[in-house]
N, C-alpha and C. Protein backbone atom coordinates (compact mmCIF):
# COMPACT_ATOMS: atom_id res chain seq x y z
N UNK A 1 -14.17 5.43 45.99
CA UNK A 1 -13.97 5.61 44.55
C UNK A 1 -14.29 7.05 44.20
N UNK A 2 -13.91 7.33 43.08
CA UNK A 2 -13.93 8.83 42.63
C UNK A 2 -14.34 9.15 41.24
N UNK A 3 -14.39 9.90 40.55
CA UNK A 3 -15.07 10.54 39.21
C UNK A 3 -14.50 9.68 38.40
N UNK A 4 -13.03 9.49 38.59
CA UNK A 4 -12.19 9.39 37.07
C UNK A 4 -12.19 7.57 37.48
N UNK A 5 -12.07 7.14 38.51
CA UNK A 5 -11.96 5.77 39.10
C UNK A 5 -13.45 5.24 38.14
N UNK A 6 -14.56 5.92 38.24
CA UNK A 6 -15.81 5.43 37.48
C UNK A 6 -15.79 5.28 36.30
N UNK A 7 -15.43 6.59 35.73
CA UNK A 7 -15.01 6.83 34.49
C UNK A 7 -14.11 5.59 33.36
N UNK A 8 -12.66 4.91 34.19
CA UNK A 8 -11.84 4.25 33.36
C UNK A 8 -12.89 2.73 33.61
N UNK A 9 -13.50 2.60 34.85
CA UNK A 9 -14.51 1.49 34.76
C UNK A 9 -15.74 1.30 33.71
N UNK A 10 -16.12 2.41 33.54
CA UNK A 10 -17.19 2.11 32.42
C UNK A 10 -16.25 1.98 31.29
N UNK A 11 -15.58 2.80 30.79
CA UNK A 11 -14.83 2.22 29.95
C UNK A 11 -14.01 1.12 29.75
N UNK A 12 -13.47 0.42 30.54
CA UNK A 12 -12.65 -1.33 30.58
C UNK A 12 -14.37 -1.87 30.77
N UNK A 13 -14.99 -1.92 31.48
CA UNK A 13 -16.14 -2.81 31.30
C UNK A 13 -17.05 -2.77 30.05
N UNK A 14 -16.83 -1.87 28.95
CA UNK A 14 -17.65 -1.92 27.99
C UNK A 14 -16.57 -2.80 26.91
N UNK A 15 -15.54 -2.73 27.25
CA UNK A 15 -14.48 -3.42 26.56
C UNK A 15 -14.57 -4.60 26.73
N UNK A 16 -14.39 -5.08 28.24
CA UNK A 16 -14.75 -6.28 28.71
C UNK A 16 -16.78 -6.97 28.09
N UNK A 17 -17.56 -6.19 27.90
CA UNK A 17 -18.49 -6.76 27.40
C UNK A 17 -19.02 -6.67 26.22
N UNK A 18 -18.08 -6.39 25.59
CA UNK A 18 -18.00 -6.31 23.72
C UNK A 18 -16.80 -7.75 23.73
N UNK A 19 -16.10 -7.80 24.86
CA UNK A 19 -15.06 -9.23 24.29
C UNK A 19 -15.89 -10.45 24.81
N UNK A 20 -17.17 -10.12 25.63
CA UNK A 20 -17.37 -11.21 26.22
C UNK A 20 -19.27 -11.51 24.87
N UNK A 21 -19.34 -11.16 24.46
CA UNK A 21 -20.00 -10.82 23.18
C UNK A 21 -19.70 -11.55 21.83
N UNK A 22 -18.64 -11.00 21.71
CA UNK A 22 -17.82 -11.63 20.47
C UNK A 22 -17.75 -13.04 20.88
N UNK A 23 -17.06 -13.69 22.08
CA UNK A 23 -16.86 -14.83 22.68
C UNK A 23 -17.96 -15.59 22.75
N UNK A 24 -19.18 -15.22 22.30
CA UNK A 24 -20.55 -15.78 22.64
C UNK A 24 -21.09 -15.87 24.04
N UNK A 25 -20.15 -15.43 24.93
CA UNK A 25 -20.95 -15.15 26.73
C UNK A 25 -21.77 -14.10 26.57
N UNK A 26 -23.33 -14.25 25.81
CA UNK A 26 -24.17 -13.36 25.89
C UNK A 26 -24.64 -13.01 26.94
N UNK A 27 -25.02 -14.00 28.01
CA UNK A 27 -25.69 -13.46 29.63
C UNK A 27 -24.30 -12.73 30.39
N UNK A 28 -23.42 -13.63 29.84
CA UNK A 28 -21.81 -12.30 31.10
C UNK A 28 -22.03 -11.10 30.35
N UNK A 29 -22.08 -11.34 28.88
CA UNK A 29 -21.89 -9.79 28.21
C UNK A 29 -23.49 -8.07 28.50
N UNK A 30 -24.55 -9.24 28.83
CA UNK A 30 -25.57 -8.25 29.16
C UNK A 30 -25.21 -7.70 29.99
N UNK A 31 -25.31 -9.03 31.29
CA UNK A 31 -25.19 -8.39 33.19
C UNK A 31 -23.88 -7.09 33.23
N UNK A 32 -22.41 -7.61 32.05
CA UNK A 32 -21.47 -6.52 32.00
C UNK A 32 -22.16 -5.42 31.57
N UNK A 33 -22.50 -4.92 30.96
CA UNK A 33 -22.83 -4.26 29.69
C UNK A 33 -23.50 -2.83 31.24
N UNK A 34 -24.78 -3.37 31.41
CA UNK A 34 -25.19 -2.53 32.54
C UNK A 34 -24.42 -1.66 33.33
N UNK A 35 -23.44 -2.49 34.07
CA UNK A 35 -21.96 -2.25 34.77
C UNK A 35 -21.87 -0.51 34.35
N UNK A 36 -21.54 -0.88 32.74
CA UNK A 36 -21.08 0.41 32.45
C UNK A 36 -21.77 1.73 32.40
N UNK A 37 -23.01 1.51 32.23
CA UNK A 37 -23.84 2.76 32.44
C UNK A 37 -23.76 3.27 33.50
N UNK A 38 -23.90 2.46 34.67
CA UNK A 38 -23.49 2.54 36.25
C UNK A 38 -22.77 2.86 36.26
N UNK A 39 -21.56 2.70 36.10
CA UNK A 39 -20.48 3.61 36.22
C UNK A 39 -20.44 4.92 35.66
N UNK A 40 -20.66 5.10 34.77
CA UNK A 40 -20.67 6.17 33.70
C UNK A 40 -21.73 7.40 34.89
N UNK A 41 -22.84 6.80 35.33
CA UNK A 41 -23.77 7.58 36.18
C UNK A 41 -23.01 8.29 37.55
N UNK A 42 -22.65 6.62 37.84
CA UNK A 42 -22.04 7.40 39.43
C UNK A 42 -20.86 8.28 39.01
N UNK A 43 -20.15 8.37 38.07
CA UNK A 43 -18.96 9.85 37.45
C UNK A 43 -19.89 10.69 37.24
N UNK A 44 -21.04 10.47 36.81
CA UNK A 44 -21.61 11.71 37.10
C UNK A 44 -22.49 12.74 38.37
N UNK A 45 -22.46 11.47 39.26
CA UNK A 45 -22.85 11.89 40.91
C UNK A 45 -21.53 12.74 41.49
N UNK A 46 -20.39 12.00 40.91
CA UNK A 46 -19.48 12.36 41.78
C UNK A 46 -18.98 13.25 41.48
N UNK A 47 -18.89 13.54 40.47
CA UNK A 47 -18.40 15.19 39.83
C UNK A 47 -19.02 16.06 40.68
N UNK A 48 -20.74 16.14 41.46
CA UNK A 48 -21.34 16.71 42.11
C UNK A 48 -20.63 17.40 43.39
N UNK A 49 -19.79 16.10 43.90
CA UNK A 49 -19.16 16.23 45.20
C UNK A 49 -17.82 16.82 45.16
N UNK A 50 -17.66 17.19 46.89
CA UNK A 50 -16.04 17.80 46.74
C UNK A 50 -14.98 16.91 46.62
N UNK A 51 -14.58 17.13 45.70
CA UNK A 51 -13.17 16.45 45.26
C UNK A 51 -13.64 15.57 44.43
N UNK A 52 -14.90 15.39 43.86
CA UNK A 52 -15.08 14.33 42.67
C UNK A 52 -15.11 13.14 43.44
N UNK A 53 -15.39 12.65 44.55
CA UNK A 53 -15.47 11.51 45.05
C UNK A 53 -17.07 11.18 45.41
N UNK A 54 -17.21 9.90 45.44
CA UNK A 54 -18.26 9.26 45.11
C UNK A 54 -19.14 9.39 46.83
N UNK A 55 -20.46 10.19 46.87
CA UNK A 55 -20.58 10.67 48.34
C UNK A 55 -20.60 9.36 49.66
N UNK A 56 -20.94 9.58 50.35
CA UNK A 56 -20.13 8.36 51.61
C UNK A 56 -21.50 7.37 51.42
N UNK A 57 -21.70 6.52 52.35
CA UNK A 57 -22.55 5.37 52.15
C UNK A 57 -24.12 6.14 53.07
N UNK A 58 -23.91 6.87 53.95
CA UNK A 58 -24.93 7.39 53.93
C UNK A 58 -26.06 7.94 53.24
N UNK A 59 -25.04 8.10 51.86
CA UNK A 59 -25.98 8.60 50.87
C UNK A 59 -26.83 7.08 50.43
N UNK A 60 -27.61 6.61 51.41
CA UNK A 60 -28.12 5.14 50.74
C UNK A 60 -28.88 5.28 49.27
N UNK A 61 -29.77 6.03 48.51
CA UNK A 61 -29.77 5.94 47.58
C UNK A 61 -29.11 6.19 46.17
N UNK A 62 -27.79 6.10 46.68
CA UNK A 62 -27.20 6.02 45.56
C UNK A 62 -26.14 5.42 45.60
N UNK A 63 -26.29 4.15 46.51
CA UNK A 63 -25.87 2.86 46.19
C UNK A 63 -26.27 2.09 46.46
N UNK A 64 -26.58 2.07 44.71
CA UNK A 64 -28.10 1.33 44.13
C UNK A 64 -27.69 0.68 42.48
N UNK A 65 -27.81 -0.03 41.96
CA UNK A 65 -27.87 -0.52 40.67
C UNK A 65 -28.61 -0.08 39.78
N UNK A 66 -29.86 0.80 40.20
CA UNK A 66 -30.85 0.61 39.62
C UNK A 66 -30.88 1.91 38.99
N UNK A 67 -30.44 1.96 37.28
CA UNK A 67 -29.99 2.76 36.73
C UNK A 67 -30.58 4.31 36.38
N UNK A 68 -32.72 4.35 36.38
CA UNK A 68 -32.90 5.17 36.57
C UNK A 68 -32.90 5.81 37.92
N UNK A 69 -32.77 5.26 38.55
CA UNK A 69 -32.59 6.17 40.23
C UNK A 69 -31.32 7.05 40.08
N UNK A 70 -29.94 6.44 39.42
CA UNK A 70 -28.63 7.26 39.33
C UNK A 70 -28.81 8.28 38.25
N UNK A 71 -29.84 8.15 37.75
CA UNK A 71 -30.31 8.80 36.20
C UNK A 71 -30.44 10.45 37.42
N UNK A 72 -32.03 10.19 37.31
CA UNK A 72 -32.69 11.32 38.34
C UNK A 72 -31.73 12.10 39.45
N UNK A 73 -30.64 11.35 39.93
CA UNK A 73 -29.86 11.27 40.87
C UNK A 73 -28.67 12.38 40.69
N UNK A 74 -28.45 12.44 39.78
CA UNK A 74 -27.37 13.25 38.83
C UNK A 74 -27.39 14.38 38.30
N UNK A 75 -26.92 15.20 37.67
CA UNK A 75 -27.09 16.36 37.40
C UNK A 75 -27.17 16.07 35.79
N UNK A 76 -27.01 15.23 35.39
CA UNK A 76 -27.03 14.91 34.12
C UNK A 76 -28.72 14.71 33.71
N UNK A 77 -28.89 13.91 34.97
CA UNK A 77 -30.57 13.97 35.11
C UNK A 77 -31.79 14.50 34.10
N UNK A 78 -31.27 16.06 34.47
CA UNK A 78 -31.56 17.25 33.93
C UNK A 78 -31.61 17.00 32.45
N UNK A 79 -30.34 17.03 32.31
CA UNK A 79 -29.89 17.65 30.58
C UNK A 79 -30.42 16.32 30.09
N UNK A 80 -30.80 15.11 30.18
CA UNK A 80 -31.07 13.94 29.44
C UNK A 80 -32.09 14.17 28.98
N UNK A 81 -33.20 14.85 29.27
CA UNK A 81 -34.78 14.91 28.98
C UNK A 81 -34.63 15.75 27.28
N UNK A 82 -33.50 16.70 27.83
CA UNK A 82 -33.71 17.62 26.47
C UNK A 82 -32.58 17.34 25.47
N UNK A 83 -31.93 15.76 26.09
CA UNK A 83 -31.09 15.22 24.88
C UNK A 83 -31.91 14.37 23.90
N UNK A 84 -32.67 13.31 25.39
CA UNK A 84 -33.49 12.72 24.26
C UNK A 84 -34.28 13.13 23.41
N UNK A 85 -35.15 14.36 23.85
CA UNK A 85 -36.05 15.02 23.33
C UNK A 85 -35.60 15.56 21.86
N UNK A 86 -34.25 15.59 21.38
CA UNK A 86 -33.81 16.37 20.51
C UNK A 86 -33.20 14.74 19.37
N UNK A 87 -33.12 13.81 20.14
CA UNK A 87 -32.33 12.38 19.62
C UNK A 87 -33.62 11.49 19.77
N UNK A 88 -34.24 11.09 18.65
CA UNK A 88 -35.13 9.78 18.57
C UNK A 88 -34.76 8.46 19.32
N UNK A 89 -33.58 8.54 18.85
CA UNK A 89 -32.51 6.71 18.60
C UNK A 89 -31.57 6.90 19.84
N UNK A 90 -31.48 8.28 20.48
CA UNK A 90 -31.13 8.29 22.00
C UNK A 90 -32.52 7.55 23.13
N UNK A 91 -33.26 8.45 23.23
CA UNK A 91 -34.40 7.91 23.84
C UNK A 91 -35.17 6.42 23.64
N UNK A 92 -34.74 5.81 22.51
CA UNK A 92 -35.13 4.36 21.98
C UNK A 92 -34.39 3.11 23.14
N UNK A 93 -32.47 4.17 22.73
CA UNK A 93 -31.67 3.46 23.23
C UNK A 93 -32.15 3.18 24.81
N UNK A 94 -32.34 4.61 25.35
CA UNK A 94 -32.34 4.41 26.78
C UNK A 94 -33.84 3.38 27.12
N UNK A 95 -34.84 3.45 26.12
CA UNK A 95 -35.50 2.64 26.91
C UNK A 95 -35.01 1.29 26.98
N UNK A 96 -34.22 0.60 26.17
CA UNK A 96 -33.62 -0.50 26.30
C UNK A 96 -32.32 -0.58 27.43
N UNK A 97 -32.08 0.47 27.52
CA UNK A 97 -31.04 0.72 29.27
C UNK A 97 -31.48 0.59 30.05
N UNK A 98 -32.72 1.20 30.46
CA UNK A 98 -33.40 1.43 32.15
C UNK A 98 -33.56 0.48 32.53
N UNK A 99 -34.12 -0.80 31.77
CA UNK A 99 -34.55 -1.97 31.67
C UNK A 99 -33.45 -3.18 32.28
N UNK A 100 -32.37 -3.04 31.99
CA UNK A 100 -31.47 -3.39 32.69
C UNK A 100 -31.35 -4.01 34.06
N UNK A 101 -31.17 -4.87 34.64
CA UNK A 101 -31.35 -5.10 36.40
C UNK A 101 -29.94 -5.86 36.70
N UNK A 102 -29.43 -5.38 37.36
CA UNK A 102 -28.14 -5.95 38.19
C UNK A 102 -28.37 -7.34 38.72
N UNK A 103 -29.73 -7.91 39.23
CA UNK A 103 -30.24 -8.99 39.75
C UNK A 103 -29.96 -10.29 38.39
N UNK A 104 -30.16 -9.86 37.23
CA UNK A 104 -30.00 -10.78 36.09
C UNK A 104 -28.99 -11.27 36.35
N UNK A 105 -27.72 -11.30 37.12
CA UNK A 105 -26.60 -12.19 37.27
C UNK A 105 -26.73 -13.46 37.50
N UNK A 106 -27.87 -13.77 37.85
CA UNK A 106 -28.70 -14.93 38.61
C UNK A 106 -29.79 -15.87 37.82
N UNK A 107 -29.89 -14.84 36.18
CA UNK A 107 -30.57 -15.71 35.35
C UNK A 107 -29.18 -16.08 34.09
N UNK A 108 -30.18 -17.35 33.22
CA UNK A 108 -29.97 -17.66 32.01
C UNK A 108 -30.89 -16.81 31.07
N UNK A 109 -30.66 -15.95 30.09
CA UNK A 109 -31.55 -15.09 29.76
C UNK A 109 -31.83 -16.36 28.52
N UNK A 110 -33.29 -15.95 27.75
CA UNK A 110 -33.49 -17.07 27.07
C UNK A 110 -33.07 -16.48 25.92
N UNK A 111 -33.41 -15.36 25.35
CA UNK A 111 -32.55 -14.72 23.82
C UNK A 111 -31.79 -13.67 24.49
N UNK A 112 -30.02 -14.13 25.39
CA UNK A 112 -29.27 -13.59 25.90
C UNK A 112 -28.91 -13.13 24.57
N UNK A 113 -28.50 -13.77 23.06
CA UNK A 113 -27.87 -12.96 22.19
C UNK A 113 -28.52 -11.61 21.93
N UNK A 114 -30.03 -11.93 21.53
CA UNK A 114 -30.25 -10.50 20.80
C UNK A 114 -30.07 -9.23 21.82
N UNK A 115 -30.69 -10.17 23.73
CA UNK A 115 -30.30 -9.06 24.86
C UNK A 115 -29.45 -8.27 24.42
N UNK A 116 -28.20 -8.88 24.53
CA UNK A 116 -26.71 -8.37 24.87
C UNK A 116 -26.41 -7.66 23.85
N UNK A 117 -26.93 -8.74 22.26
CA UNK A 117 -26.31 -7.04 21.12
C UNK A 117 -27.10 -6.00 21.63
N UNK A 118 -28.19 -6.06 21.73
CA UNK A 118 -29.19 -4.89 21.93
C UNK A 118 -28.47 -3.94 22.74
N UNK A 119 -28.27 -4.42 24.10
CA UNK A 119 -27.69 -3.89 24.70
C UNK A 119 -26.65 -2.67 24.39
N UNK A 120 -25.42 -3.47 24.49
CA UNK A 120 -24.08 -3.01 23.88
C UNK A 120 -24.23 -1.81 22.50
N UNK A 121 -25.34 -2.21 21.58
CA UNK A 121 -25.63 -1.19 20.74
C UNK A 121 -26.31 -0.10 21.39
N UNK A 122 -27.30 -0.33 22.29
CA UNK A 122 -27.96 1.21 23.02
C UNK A 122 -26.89 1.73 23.65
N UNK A 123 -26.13 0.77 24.39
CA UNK A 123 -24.94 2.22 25.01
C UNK A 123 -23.81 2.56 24.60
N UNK A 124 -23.04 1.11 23.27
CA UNK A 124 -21.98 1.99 22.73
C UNK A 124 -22.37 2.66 21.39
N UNK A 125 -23.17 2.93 21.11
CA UNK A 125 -22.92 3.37 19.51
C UNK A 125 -23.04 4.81 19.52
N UNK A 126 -22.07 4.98 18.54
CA UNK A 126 -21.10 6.55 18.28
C UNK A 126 -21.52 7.64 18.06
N UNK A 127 -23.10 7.35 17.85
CA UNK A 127 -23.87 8.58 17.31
C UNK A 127 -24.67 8.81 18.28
N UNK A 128 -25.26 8.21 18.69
CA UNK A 128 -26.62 7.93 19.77
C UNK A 128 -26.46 7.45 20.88
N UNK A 129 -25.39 6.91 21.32
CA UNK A 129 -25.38 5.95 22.58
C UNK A 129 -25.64 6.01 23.62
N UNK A 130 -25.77 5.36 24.77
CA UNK A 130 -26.49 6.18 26.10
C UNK A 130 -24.81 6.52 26.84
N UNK A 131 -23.98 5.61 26.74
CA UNK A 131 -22.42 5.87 27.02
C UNK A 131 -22.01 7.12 26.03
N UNK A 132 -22.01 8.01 25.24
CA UNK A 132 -21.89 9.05 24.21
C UNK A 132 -22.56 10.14 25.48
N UNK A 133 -23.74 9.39 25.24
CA UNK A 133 -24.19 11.09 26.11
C UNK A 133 -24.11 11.32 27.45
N UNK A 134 -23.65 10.18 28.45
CA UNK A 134 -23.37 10.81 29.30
C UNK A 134 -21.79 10.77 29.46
N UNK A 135 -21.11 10.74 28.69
CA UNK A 135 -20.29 11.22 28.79
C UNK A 135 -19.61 12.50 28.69
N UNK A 136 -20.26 13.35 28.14
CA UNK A 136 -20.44 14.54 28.06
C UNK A 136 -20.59 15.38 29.29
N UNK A 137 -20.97 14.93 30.21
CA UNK A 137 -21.42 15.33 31.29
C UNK A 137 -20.92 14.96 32.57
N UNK A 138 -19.74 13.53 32.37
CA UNK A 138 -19.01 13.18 33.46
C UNK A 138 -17.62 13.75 33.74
């Protein structure tokens, strides 16, 4: 996979977990929801590399789910400290991102609704979002 391959994925998967939201699949719409930050991250690993492709599997830590590791991992890394630092309701958002675990596919969350809005609001919203700002950077 490659920069822009990540890229149209976080974007159809945030689509896909705003429809699965609306639909009331709050636990599909969380576990999705994550998806997209992940993606959004690894476009930003891979921009790193030659040709924008996502580095080989040797690179074992960074294929990983675990969203602050791709955080640190990135060159975006960097610039996040002095985004949040400058955005209240950025840094709020992300603490409700990091939090996130790929492993939740495997639970029934017990307040999956408020999860999932929560969610979906820390990374899509237009002003602040954690999807806004790193996009900037992928």
């Amino acid at each position: 996979m490659n920069r822009e391959d990540f890229q149209k994925l976080a974007e159809t998967r945030l689509e896909d977990a705003k429809a699965l939201l609306k639909a009331g699949r709050f636990d599909a719409a969380y576990y999705l929801a994550g998806y997209v930050v992940e993606c959004a991250l690894k476009a930003c690993i891979a921009k790193q590399t030659k040709e924008y492709d996502f580095p080989p599997r040797n690179a074992q830590n960074l294929y990983t789910h675990d969203l602050e590791t791709l955080l640190k991992a990135s060159e975006f890394g960097r610039s996040f400290d002095t985004e949040s630092n400058r955005d209240a309701k950025l840094k709020e958002y992300w603490d409700i991102v990091k939090d996130w675990e790929e492993t939740r596919r495997y639970e029934l969350l017990d307040e999956a609704k408020i999860g999932a809005e929560a969610l979906l609001q820390a990374i899509a919203d237009e002003n602040h979002g954690v999807l806004r700002c790193i996009s900037k950077y992928w």
